[in-house]
C-alpha atoms as a PDB file:
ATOM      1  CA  UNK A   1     -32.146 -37.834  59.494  1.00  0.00           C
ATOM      2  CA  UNK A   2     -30.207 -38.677  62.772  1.00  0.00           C
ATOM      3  CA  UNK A   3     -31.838 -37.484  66.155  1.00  0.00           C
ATOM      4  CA  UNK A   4     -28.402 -35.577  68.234  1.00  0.00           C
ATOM      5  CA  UNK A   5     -28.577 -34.238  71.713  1.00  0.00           C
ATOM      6  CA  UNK A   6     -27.175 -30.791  71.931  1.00  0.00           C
ATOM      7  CA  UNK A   7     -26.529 -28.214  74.379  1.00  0.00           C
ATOM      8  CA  UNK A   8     -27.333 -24.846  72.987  1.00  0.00           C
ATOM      9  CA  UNK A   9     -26.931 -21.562  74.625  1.00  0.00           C
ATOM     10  CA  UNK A  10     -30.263 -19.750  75.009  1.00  0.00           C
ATOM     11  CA  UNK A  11     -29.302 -16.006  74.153  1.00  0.00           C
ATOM     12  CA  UNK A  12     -27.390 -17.923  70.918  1.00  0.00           C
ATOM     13  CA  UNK A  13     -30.753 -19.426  70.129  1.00  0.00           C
ATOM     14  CA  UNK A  14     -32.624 -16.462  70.029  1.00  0.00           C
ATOM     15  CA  UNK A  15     -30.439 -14.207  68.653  1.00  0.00           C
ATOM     16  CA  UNK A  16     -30.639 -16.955  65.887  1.00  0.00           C
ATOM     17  CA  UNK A  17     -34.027 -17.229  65.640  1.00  0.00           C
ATOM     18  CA  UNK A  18     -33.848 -13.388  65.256  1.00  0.00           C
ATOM     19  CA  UNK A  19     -31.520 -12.917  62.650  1.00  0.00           C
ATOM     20  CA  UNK A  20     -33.038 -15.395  60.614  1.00  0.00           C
ATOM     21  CA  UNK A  21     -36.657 -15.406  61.396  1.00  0.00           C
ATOM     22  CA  UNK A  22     -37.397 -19.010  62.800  1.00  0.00           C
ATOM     23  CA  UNK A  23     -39.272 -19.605  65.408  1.00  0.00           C
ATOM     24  CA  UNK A  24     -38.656 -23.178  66.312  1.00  0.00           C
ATOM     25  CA  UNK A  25     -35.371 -24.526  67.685  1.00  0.00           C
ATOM     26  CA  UNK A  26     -35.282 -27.417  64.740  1.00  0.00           C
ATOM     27  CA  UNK A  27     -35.906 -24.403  62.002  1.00  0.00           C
ATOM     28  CA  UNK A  28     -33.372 -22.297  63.342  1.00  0.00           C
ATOM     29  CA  UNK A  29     -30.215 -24.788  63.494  1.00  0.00           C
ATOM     30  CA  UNK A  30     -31.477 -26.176  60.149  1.00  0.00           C
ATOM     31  CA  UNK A  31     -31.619 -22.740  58.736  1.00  0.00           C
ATOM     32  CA  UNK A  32     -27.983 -21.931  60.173  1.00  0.00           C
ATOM     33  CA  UNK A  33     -26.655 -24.956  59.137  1.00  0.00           C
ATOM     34  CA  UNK A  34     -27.670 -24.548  55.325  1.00  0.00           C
ATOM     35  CA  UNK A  35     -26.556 -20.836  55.457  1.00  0.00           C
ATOM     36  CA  UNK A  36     -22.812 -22.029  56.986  1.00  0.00           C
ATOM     37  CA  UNK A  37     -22.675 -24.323  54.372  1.00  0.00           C
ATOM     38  CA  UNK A  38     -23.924 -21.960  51.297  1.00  0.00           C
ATOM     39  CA  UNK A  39     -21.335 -19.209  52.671  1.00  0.00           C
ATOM     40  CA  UNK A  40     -18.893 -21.886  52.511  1.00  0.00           C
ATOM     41  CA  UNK A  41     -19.611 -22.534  49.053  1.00  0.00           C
ATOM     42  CA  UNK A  42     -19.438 -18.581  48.379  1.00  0.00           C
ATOM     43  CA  UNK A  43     -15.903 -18.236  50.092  1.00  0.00           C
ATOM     44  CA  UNK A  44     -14.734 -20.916  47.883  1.00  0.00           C
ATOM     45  CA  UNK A  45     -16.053 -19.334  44.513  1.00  0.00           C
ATOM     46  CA  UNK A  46     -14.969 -16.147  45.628  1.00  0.00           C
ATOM     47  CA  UNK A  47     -11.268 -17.628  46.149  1.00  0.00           C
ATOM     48  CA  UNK A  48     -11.646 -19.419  42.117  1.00  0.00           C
ATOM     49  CA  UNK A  49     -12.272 -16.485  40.770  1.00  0.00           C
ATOM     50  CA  UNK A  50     -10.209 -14.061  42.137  1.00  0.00           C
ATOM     51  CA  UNK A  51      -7.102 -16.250  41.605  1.00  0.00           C
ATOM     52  CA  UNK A  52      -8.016 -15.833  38.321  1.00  0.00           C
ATOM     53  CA  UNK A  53     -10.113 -18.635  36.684  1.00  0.00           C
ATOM     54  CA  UNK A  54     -11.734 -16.604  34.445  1.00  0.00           C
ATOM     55  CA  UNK A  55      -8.200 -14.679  32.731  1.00  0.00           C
ATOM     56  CA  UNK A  56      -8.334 -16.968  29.847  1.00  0.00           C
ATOM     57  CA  UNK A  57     -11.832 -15.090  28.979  1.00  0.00           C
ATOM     58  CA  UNK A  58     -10.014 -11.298  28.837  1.00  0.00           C
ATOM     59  CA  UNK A  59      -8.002 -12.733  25.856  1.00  0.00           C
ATOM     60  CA  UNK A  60     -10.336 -12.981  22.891  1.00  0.00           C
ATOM     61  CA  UNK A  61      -8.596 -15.905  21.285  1.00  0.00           C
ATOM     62  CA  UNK A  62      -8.113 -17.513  24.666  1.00  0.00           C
ATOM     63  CA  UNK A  63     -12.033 -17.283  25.200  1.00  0.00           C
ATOM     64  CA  UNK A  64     -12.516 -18.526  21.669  1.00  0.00           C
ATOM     65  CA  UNK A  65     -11.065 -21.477  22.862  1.00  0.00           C
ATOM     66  CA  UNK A  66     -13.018 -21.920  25.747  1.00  0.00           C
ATOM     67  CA  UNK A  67     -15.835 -21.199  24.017  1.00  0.00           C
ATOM     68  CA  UNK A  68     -16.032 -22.160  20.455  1.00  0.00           C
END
């Protein structure tokens, strides 16, 4: 883990620490971090499937071959 200096705004902070029910400064920026990155990872599976990565399974023989 590498120690960083940052300058964080104080009503950002604890509207942070609100929203997500930390208390310390080191929960809360962990916390927000790993929720950026998991709705990250939503946007982008939300974005494969609606341009259509799962069409093949509609298609009974097409899902037969995905699935045997």
């Amino acid at each position: 883990m590498t120690k960083r200096l940052v300058d964080i705004d104080d009503s950002d902070l604890q509207a942070a620490q609100e929203a997500l029910a930390t208390r310390t400064i080191k929960d809360t920026v962990g916390q927000a971090l790993r929720d950026a990155a998991a709705a990250a990872a939503r946007r982008r599976e939300i974005q494969r499937l609606t341009a259509g990565s799962l069409a093949g399974l509609a298609d009974k023989e097409e899902r037969a071959k995905l699935w045997p």
